[in-house]
C-alpha atoms as a PDB file:
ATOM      1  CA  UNK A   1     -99.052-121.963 -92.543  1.00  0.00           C
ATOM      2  CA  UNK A   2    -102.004-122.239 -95.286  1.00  0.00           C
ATOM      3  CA  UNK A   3    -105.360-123.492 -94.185  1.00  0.00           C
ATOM      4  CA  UNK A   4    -108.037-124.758 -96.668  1.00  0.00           C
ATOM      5  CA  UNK A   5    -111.638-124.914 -95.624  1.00  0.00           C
ATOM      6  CA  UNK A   6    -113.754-127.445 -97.543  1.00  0.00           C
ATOM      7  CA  UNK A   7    -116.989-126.352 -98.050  1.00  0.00           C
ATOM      8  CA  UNK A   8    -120.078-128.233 -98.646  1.00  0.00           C
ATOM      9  CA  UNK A   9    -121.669-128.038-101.946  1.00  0.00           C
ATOM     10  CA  UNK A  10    -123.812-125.721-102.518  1.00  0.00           C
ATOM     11  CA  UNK A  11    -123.004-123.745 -99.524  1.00  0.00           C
ATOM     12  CA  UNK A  12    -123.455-120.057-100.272  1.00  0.00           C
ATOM     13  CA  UNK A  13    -121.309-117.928 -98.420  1.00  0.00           C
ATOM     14  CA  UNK A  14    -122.363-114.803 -99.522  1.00  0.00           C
ATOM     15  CA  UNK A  15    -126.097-115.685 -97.743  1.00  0.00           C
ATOM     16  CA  UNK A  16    -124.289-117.074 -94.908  1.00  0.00           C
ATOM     17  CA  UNK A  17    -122.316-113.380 -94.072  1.00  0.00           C
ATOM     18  CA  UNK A  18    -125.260-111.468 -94.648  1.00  0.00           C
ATOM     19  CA  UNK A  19    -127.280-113.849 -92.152  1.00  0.00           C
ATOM     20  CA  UNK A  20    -124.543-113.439 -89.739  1.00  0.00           C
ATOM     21  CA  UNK A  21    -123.701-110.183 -89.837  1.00  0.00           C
ATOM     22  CA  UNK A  22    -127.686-108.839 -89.386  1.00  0.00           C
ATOM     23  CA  UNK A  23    -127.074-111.445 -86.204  1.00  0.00           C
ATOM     24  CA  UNK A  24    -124.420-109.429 -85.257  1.00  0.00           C
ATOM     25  CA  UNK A  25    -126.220-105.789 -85.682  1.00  0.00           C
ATOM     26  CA  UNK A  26    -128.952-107.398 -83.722  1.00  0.00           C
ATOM     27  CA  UNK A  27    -126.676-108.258 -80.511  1.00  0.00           C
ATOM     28  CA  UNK A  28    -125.224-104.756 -80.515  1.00  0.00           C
ATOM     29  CA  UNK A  29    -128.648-103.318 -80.462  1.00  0.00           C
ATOM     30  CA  UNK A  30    -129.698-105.569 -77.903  1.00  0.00           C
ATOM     31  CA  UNK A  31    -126.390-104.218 -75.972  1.00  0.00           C
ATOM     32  CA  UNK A  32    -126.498-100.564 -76.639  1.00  0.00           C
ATOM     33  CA  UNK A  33    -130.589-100.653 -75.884  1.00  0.00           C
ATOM     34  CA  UNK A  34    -129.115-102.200 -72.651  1.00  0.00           C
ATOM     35  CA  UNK A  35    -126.577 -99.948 -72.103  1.00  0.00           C
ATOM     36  CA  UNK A  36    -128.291 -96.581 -73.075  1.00  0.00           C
ATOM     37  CA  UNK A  37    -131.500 -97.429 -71.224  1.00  0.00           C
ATOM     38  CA  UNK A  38    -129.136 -98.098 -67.679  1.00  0.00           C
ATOM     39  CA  UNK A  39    -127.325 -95.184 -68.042  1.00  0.00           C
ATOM     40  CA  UNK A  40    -130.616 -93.171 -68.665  1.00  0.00           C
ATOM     41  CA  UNK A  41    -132.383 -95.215 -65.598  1.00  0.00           C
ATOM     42  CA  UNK A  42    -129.420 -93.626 -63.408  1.00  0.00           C
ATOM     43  CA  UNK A  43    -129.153 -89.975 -64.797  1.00  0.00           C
ATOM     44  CA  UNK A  44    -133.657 -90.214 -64.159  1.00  0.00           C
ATOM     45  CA  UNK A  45    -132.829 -91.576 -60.747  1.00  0.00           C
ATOM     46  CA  UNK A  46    -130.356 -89.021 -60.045  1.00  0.00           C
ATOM     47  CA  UNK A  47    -132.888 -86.182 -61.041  1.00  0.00           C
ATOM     48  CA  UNK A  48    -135.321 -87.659 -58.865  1.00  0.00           C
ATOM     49  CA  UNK A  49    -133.023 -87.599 -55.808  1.00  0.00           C
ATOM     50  CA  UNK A  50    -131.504 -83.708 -56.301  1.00  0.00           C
ATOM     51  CA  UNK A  51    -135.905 -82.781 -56.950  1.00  0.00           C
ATOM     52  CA  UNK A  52    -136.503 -84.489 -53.503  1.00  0.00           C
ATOM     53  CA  UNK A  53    -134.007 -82.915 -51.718  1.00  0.00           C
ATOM     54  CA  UNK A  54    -134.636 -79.329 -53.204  1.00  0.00           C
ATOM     55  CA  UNK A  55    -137.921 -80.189 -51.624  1.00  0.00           C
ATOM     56  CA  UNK A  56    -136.435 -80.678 -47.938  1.00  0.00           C
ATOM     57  CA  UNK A  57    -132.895 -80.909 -47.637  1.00  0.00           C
ATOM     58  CA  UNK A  58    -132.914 -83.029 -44.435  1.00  0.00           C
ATOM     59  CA  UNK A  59    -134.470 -86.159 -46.082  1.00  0.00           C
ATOM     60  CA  UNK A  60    -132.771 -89.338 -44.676  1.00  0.00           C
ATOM     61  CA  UNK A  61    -131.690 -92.369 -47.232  1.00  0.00           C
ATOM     62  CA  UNK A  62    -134.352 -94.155 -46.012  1.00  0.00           C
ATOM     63  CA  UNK A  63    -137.212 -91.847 -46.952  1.00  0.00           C
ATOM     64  CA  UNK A  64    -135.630 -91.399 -50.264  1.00  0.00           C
ATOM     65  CA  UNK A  65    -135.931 -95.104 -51.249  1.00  0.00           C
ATOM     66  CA  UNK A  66    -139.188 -95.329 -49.878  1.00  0.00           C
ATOM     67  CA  UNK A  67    -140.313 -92.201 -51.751  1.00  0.00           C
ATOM     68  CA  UNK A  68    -138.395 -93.193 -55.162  1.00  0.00           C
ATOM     69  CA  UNK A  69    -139.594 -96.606 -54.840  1.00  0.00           C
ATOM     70  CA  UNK A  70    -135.936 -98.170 -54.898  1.00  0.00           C
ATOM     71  CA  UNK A  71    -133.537-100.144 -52.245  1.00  0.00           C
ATOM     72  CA  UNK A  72    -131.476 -97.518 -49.749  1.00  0.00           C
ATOM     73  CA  UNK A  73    -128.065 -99.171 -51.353  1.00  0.00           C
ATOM     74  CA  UNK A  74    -129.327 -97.971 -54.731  1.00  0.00           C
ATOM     75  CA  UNK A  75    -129.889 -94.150 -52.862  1.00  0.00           C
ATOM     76  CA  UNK A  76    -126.350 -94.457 -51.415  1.00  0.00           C
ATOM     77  CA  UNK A  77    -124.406 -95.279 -54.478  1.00  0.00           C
ATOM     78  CA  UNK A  78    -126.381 -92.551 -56.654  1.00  0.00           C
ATOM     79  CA  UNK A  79    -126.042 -90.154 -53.803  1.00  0.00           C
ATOM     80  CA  UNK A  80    -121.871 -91.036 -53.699  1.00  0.00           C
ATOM     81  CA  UNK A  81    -121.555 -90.708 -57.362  1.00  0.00           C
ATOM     82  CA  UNK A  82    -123.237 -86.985 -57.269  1.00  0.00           C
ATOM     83  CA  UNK A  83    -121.396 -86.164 -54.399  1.00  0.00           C
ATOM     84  CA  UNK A  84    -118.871 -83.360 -54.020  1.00  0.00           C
ATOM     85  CA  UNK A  85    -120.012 -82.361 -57.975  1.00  0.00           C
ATOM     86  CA  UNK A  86    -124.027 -82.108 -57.910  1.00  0.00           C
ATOM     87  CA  UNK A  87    -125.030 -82.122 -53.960  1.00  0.00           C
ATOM     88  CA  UNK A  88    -123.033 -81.880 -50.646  1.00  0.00           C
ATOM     89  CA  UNK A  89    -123.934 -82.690 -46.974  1.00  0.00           C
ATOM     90  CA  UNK A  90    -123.830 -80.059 -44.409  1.00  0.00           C
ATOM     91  CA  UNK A  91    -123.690 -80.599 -40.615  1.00  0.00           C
ATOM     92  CA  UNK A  92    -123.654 -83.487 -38.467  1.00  0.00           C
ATOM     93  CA  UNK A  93    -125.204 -87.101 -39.180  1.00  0.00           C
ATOM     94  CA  UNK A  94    -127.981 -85.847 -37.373  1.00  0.00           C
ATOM     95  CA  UNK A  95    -128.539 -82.262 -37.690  1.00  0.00           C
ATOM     96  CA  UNK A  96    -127.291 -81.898 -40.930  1.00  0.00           C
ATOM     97  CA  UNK A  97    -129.111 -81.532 -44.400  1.00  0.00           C
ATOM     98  CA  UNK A  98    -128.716 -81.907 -47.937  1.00  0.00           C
ATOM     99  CA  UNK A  99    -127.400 -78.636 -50.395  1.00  0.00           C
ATOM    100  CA  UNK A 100    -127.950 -79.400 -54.573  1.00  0.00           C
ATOM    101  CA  UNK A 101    -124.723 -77.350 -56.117  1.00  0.00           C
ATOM    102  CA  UNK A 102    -125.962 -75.228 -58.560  1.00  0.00           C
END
C-alpha cells in the first residue's frame, strides 16, 4: 500500500528534522539527567546508611531517617536492597545490631 503525503508549500523538511530531532536529544537528556541523578541519590543514600551504622551498629530505622533526613520506608527499602550483599543483621529484633560486609 503506497501513501503520499502532501506537503505545504514551502515547507522545508530538512529544518523541520533538525528542529525535531534537537527536541528529541533534549528529552533524552532530560531522562538520563533523571535517571542518572536517582540512581546516584540512592548509591549517596546507601553510603550514608553503611557510615551510620559503622558508627553504632544498633541504630534503629527510625533514628536512621531522622538522622539522614528521609522517611523510615525510604531506610527500609535501601536497607533491603543492601541486604545479604553490603550489611547483615545479627541477633534478635531487639538485641541485635547492624554488621557492614566488607
Amino acid at each position: 500500500m503506497a501513501v503520499t503525503i502532501k506537503m505545504h508549500e514551502g515547507f522545508d523538511i530538512d529544518h523541520f528534522a533538525s528542529k525535531t530531532s534537537l527536541a528529541g536529544e533534549i528529552a533524552n537528556d532530560g531522562l538520563n539527567d533523571g535517571l542518572n541523578g536517582g540512581l546516584n541519590d540512592g548509591l549517596n543514600l546507601q553510603a550514608q546508611i553503611i557510615n551510620q551504622i559503622r558508627d553504632n551498629a544498633g541504630i534503629t530505622v527510625s533514628k536512621l531517617a531522622a538522622l539522614i533526613g528521609v522517611s523510615k520506608s525510604t531506610i527500609e527499602r535501601e536497607m533491603s536492597i543492601m541486604k545479604d550483599n553490603r550489611i547483615k543483621y545479627i541477633g534478635s529484633k531487639k538485641t541485635g545490631h547492624w554488621e557492614v560486609i566488607e
